[in-house]
N, C-alpha and C. Protein backbone atom coordinates (compact mmCIF):
# COMPACT_ATOMS: atom_id res chain seq x y z
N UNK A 1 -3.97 24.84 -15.39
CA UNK A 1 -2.81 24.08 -15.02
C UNK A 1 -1.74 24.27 -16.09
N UNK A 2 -0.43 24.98 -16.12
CA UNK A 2 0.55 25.10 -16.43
C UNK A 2 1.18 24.19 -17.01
N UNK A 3 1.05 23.73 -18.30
CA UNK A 3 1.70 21.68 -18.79
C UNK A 3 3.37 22.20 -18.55
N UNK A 4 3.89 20.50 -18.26
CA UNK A 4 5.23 20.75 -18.29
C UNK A 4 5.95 20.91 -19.94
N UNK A 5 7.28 21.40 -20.04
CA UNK A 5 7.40 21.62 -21.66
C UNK A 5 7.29 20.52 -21.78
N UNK A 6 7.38 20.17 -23.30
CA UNK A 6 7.80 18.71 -23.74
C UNK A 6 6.69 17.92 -23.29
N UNK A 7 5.65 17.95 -22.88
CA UNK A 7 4.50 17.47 -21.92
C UNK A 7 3.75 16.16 -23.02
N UNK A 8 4.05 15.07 -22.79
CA UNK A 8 3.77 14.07 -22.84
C UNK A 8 2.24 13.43 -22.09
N UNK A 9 1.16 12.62 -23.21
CA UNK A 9 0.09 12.67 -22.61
C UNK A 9 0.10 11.58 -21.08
N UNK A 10 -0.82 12.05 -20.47
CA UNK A 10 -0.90 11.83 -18.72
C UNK A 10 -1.56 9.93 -19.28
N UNK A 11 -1.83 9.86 -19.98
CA UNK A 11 -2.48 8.17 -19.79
C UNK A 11 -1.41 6.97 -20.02
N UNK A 12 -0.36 7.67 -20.92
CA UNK A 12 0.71 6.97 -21.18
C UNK A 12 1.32 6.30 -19.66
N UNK A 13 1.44 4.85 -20.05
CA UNK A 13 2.17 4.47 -18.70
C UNK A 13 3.81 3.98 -19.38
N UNK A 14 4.53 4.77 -18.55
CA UNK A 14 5.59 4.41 -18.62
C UNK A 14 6.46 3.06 -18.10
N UNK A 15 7.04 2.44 -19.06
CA UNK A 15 8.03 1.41 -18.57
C UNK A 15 8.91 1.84 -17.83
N UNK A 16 9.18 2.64 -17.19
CA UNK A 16 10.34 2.90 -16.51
C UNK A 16 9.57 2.49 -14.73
N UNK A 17 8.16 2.70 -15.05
CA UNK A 17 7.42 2.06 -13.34
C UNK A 17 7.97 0.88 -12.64
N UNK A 18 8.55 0.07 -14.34
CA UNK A 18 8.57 -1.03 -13.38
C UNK A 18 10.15 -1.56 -13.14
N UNK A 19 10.74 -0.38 -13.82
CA UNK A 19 12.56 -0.74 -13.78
C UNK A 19 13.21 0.32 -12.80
N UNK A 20 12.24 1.58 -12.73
CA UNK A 20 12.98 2.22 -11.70
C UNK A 20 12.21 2.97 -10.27
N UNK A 21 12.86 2.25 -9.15
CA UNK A 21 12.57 2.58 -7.90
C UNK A 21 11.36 3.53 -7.48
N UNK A 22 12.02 4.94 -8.35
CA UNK A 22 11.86 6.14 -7.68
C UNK A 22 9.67 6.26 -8.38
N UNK A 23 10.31 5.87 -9.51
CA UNK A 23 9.00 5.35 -10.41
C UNK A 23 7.96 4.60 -9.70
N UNK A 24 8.19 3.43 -9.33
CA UNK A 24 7.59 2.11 -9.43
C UNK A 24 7.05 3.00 -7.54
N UNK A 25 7.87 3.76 -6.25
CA UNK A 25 7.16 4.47 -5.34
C UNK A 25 6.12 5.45 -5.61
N UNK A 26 6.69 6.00 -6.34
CA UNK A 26 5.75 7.89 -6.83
C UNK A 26 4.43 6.60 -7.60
N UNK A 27 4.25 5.59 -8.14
CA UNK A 27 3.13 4.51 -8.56
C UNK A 27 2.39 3.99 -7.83
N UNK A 28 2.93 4.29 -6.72
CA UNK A 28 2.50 3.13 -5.79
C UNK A 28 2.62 2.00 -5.64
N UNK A 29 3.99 1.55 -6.07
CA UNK A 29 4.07 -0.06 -5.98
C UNK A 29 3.39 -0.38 -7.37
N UNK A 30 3.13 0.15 -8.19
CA UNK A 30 2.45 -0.24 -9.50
C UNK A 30 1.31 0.03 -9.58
N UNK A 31 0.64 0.46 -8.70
CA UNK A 31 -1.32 0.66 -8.44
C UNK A 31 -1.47 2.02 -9.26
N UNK A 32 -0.79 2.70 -9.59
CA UNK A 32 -0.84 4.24 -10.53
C UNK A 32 -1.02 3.29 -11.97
N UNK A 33 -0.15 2.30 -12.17
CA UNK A 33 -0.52 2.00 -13.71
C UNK A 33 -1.76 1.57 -14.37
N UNK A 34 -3.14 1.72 -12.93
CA UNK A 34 -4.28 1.01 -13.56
C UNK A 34 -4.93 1.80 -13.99
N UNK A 35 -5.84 0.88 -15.44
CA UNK A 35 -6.33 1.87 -16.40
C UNK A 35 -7.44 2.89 -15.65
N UNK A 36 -7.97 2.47 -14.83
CA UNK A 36 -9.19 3.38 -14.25
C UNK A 36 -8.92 3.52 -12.96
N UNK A 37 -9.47 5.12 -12.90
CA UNK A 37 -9.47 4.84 -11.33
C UNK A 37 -7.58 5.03 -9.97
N UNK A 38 -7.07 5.59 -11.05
CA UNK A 38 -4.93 5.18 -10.52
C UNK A 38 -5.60 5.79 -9.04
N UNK A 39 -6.25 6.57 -8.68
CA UNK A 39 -6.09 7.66 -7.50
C UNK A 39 -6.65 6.26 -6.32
N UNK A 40 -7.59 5.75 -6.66
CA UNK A 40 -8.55 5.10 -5.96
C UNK A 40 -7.52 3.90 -5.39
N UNK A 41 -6.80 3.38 -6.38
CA UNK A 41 -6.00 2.26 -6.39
C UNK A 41 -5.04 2.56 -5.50
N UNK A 42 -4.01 3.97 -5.68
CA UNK A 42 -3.36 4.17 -4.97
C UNK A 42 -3.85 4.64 -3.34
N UNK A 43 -4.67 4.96 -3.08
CA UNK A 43 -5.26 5.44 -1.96
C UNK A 43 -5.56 3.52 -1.26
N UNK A 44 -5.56 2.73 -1.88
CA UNK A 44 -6.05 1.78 -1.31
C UNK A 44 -4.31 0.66 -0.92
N UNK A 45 -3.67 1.37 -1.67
CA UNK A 45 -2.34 0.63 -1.45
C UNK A 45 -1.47 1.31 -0.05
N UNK A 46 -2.25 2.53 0.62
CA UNK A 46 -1.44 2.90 1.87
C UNK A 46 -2.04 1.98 2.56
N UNK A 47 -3.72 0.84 2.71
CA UNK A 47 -4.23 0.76 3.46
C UNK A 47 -3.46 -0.12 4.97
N UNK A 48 -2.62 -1.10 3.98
CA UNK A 48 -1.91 -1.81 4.79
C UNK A 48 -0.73 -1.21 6.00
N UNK A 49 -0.14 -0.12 5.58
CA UNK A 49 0.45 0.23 6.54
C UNK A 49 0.05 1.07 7.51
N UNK A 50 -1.38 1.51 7.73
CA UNK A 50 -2.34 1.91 8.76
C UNK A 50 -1.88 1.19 9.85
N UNK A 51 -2.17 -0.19 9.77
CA UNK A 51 -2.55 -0.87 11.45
C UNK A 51 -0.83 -0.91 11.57
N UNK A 52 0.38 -1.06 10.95
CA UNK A 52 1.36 -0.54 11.42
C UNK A 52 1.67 0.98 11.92
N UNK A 53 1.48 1.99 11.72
CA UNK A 53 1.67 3.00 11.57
C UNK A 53 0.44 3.26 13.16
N UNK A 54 -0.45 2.29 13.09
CA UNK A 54 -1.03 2.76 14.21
C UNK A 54 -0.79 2.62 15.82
N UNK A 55 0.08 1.61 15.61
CA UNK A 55 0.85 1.22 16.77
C UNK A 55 1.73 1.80 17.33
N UNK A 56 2.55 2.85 16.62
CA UNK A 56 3.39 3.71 16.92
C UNK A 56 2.43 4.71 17.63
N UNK A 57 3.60 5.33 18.51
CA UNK A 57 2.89 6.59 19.47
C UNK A 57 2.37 7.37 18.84
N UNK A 58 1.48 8.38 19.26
CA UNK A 58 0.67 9.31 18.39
C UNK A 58 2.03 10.63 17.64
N UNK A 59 2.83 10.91 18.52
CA UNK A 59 4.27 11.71 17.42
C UNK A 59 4.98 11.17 16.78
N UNK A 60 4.75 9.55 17.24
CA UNK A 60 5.85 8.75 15.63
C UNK A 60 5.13 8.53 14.47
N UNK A 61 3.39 8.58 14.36
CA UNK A 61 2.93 8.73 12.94
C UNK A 61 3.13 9.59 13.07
N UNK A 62 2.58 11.10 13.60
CA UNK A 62 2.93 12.66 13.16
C UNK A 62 4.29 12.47 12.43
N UNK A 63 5.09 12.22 12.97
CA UNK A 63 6.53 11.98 12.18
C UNK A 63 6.63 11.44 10.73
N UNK A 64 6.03 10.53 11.69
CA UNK A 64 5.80 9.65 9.88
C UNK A 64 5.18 10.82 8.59
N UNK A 65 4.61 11.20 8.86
CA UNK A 65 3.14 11.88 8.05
C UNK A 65 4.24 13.17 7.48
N UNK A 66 4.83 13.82 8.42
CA UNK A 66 6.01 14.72 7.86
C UNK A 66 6.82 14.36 7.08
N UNK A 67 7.46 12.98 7.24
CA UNK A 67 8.58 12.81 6.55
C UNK A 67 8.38 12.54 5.34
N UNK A 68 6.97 11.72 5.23
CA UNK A 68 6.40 11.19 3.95
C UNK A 68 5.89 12.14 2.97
N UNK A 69 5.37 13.51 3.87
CA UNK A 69 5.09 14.96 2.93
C UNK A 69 5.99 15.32 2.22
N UNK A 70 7.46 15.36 3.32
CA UNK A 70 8.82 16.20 2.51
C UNK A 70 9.44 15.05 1.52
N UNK A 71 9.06 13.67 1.60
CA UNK A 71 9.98 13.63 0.76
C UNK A 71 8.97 13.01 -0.72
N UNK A 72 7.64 12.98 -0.44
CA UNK A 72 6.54 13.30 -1.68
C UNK A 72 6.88 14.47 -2.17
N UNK A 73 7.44 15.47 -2.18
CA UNK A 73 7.51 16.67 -2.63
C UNK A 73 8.38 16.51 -3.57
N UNK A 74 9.65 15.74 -3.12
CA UNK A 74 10.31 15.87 -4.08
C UNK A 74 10.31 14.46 -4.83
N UNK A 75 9.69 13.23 -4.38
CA UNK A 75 9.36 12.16 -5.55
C UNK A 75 8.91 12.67 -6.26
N UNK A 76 7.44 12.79 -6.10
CA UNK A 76 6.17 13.40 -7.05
C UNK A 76 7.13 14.36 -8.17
N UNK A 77 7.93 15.73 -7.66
CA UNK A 77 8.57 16.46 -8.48
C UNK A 77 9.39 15.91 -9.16
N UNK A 78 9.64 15.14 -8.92
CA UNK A 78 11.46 13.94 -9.50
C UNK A 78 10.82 13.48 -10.82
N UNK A 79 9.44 12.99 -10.42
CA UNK A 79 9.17 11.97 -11.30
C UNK A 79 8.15 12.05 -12.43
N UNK A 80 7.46 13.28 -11.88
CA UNK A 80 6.87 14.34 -12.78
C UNK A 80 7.64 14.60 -13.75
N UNK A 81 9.03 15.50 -13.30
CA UNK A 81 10.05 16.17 -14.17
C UNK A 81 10.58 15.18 -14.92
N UNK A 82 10.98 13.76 -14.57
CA UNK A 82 11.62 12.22 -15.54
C UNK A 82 10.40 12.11 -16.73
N UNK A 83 9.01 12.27 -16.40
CA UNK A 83 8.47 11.72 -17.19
C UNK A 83 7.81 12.98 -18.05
N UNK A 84 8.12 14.43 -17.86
CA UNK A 84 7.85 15.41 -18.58
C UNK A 84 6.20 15.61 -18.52
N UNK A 85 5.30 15.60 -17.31
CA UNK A 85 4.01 15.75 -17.58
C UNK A 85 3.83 16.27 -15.51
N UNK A 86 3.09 17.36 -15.95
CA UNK A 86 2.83 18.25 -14.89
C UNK A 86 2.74 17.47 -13.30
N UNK A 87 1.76 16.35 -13.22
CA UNK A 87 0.81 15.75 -12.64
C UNK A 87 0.14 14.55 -13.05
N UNK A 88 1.20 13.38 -13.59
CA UNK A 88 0.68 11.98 -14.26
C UNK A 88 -0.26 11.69 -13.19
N UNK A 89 -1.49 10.92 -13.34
CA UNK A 89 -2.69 10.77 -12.99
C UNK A 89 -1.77 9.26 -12.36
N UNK A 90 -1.24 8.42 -13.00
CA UNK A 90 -1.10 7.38 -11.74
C UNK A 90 0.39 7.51 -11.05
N UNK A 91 0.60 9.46 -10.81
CA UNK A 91 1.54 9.29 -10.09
C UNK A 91 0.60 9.01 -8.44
N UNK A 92 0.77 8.57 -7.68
CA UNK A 92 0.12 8.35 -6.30
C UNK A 92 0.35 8.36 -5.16
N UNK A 93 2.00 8.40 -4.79
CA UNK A 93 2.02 8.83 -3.50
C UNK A 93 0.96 9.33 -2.85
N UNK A 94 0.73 10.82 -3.18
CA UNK A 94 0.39 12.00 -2.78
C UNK A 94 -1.20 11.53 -2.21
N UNK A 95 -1.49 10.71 -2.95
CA UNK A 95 -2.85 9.77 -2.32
C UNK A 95 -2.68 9.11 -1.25
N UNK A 96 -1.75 8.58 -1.32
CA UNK A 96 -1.17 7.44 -0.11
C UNK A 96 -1.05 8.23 1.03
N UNK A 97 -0.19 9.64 0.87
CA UNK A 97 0.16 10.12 1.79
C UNK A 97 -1.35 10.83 2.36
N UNK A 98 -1.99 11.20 1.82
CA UNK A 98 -3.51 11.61 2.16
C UNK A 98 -4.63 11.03 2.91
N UNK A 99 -4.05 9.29 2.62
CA UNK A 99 -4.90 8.62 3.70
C UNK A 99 -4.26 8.36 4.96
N UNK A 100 -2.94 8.40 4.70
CA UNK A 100 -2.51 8.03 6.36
C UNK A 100 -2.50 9.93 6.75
N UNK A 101 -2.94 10.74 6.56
CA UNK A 101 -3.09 11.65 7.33
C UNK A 101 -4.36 11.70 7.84
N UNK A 102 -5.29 11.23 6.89
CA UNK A 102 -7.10 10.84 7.21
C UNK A 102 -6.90 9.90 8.61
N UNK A 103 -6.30 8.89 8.51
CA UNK A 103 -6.45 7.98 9.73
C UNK A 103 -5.46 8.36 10.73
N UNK A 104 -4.95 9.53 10.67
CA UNK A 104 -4.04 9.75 12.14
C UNK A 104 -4.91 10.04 13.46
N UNK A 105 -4.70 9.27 14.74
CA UNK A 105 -5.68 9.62 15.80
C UNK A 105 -7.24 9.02 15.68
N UNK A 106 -6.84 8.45 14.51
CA UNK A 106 -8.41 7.84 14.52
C UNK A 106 -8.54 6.01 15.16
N UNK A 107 -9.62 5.81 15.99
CA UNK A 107 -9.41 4.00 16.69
C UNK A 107 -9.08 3.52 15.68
N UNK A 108 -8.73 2.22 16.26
CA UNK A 108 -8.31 0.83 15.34
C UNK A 108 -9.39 0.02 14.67
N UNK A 109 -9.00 -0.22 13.89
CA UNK A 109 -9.65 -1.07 13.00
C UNK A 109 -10.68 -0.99 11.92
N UNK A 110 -10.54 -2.48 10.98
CA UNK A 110 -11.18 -2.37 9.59
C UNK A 110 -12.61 -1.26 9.36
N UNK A 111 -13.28 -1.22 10.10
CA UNK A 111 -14.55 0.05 10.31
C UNK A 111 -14.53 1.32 9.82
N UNK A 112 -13.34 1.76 10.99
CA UNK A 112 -12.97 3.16 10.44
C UNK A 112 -11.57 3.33 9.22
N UNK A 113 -11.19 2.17 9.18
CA UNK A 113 -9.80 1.86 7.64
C UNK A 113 -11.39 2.74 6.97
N UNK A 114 -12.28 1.69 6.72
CA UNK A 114 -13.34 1.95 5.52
C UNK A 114 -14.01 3.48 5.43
N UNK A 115 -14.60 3.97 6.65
CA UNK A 115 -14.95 5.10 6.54
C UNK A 115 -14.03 6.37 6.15
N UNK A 116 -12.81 5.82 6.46
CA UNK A 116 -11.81 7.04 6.07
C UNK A 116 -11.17 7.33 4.74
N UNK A 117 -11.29 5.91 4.13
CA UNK A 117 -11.45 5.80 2.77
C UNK A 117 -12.12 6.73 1.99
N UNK A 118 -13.19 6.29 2.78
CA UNK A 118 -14.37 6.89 1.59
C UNK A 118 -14.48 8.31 1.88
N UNK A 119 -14.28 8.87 3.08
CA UNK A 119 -13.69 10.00 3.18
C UNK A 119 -13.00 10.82 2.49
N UNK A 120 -11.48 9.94 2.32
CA UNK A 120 -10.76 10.52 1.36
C UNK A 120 -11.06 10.61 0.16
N UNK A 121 -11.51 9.71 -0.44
CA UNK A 121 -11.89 9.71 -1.87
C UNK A 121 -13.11 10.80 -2.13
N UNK A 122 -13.95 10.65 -1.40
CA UNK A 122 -15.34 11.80 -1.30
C UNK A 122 -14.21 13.45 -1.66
N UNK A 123 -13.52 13.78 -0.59
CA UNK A 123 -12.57 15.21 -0.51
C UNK A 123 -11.76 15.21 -1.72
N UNK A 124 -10.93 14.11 -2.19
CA UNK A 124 -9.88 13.89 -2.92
C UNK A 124 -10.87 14.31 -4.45
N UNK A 125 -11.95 13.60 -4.68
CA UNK A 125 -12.48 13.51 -6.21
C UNK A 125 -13.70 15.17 -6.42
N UNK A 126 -13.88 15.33 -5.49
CA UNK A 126 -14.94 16.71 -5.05
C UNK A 126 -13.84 18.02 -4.91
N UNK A 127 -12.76 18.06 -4.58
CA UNK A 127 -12.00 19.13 -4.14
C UNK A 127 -12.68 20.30 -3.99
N UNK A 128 -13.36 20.56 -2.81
CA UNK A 128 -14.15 21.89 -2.35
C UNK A 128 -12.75 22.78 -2.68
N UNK A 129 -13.09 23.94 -2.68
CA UNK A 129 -11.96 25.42 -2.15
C UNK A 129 -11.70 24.94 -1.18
N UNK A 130 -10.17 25.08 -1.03
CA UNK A 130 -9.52 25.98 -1.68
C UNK A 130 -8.49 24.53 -2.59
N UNK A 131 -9.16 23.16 -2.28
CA UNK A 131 -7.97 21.95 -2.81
C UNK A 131 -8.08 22.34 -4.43
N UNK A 132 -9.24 22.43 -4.95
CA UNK A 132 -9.11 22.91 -6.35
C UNK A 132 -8.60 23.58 -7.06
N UNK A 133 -8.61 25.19 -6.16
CA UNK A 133 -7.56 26.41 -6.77
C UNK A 133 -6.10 25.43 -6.78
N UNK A 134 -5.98 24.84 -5.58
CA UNK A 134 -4.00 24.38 -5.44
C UNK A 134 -4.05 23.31 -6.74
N UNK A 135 -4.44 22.50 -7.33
CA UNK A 135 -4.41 21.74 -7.89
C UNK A 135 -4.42 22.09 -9.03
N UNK A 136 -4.96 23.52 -9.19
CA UNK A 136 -4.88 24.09 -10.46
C UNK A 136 -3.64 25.21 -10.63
N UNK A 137 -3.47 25.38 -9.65
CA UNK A 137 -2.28 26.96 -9.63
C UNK A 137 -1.02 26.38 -9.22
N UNK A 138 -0.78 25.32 -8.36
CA UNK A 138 0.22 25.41 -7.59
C UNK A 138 1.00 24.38 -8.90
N UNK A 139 2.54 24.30 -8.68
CA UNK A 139 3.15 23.35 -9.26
C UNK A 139 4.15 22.49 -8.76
N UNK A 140 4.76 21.65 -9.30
CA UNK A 140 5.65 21.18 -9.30
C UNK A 140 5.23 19.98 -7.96
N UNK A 141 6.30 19.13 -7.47
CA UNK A 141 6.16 18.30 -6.60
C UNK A 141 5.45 18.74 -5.31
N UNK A 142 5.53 20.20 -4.92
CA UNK A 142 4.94 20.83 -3.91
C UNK A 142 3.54 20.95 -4.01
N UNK A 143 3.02 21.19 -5.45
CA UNK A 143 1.62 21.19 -6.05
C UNK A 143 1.13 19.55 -6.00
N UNK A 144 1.89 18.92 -6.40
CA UNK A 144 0.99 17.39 -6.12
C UNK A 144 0.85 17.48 -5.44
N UNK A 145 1.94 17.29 -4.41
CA UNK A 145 1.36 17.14 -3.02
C UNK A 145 0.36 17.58 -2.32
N UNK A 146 0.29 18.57 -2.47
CA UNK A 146 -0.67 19.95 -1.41
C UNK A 146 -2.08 19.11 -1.37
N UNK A 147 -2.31 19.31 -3.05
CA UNK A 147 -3.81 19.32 -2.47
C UNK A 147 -4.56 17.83 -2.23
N UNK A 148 -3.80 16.80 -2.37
CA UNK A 148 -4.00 15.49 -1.55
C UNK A 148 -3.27 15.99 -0.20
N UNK A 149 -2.66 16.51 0.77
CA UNK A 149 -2.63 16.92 1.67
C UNK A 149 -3.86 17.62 2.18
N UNK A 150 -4.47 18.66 1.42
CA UNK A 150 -5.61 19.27 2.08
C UNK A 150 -6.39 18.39 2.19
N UNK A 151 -7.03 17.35 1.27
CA UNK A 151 -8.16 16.87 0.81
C UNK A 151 -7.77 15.37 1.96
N UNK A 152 -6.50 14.92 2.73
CA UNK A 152 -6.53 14.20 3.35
C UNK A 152 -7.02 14.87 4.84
N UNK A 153 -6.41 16.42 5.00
CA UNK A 153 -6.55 17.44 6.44
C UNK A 153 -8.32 17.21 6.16
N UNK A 154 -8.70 17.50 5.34
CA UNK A 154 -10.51 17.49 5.57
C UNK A 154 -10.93 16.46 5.98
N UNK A 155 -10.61 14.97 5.08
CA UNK A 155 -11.10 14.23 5.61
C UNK A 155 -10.88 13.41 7.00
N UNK A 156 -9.47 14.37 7.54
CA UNK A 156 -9.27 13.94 8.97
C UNK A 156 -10.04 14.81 9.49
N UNK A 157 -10.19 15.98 9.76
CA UNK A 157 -11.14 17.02 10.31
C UNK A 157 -12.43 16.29 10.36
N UNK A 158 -12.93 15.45 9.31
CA UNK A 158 -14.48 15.09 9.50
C UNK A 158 -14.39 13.50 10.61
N UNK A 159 -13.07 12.79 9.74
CA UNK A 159 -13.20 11.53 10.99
C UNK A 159 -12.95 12.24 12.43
N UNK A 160 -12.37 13.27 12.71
CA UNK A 160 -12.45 13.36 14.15
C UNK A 160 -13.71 13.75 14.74
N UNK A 161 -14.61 14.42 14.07
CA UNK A 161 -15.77 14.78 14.69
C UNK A 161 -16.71 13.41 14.67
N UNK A 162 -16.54 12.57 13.37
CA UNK A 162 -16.99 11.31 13.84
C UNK A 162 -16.77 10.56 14.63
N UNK A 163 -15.30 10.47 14.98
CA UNK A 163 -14.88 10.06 16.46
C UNK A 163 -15.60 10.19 17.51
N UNK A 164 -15.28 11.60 17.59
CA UNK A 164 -16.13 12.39 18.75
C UNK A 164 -17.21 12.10 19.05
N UNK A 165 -18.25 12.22 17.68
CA UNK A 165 -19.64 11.83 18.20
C UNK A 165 -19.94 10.32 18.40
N UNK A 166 -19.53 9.67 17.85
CA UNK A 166 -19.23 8.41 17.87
C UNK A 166 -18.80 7.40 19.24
N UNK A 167 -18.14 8.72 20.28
CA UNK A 167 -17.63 7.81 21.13
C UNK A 167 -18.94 9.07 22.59
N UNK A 168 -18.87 9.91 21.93
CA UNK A 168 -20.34 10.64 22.77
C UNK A 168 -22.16 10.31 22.62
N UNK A 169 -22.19 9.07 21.97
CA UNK A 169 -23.66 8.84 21.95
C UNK A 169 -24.16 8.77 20.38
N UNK A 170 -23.20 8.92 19.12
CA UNK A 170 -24.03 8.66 17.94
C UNK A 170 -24.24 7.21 17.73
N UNK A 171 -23.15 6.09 18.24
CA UNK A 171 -23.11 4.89 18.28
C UNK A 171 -24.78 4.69 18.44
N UNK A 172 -25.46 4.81 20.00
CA UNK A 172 -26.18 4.78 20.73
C UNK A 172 -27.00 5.29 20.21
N UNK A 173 -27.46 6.12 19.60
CA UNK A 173 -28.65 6.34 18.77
C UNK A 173 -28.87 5.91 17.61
N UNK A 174 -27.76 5.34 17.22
CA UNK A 174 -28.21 4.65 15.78
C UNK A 174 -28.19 3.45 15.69
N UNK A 175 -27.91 3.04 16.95
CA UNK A 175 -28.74 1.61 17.47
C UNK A 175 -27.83 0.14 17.30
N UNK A 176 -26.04 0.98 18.11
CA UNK A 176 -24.98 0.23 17.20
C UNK A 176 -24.04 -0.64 19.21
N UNK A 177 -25.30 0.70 20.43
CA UNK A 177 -24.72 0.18 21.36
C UNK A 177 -25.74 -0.76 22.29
């Protein structure tokens, strides 16, 4: 991973999270500033706008999910570049944006909120190939992003097959119908 110049260490939390906007979003609302764990925290601060986001037609989250990519690209980069460090660990969008791509198309409710979680976090903290190479090669706001993008595309790829089986007879054998 390529440090930014001037590269300032990643644990440092900056005061500026909580005075400026662009900060206190790319944080997650402040959930990036916790000592352990910023990814987990932030992944848990999209949870609430799921059951909104789920009510909309299936192309107004797609929408959503786009708009929130393009303009993570350039928070994450904004705020990366303000605070001089490649990839601050409680920057978090890029988490946020990872779970509402995990739960796109997936049923309603607290059940699958949880399984998709753990989903994400399983993909997000494991980064099989190719999320690892991006996380290591790629840069800038486009590089945050990506590979919480991939690592959210996997763990939607796996909730849909759980869907699937789920609504084809795994319920029913595991003794849930």
């Amino acid at each position: 991973m390529t440090d930014h110049p001037k590269q300032v260490p990643a644990e440092f939390v900056p005061p500026s999270v909580w005075r400026n906007p662009w900060h206190f979003l790319a944080f997650g609302f402040g959930t990036g500033t916790m000592p352990k764990a910023p990814g987990t925290w932030g992944s848990l601060a999209a949870v609430p706008f799921i059951p909104l986001w789920q009510m909309l037609p299936d192309w107004g989250y797609w929408l959503l999910l786009g708009v929130t990519m393009l303009f993570g690209v350039w928070l994450c980069g904004k705020v990366a570049d303000d605070l001089r460090v490649h990839d601050h660990e409680g920057i978090v969008w890029d988490e946020m944006v990872g779970m509402w791509i995990t739960l796109w198309l997936v049923p309603e409710g607290w059940g699958w909120v949880l399984v998709g979680f753990l989903m994400f976090r399983f993909f997000d903290i494991l980064k099989p190939w190719p999320i690892r190479w991006i996380d290591r090669h790629v840069h800038g706001g486009f590089g945050i992003m990506l590979d919480d993008v991939l690592a959210g595309v996997f763990a939607w790829l796996s909730m849909q097959v759980l869907v699937w089986g789920w609504a084809n007879g795994l319920s029913a054998s595991l003794g849930f119908a």
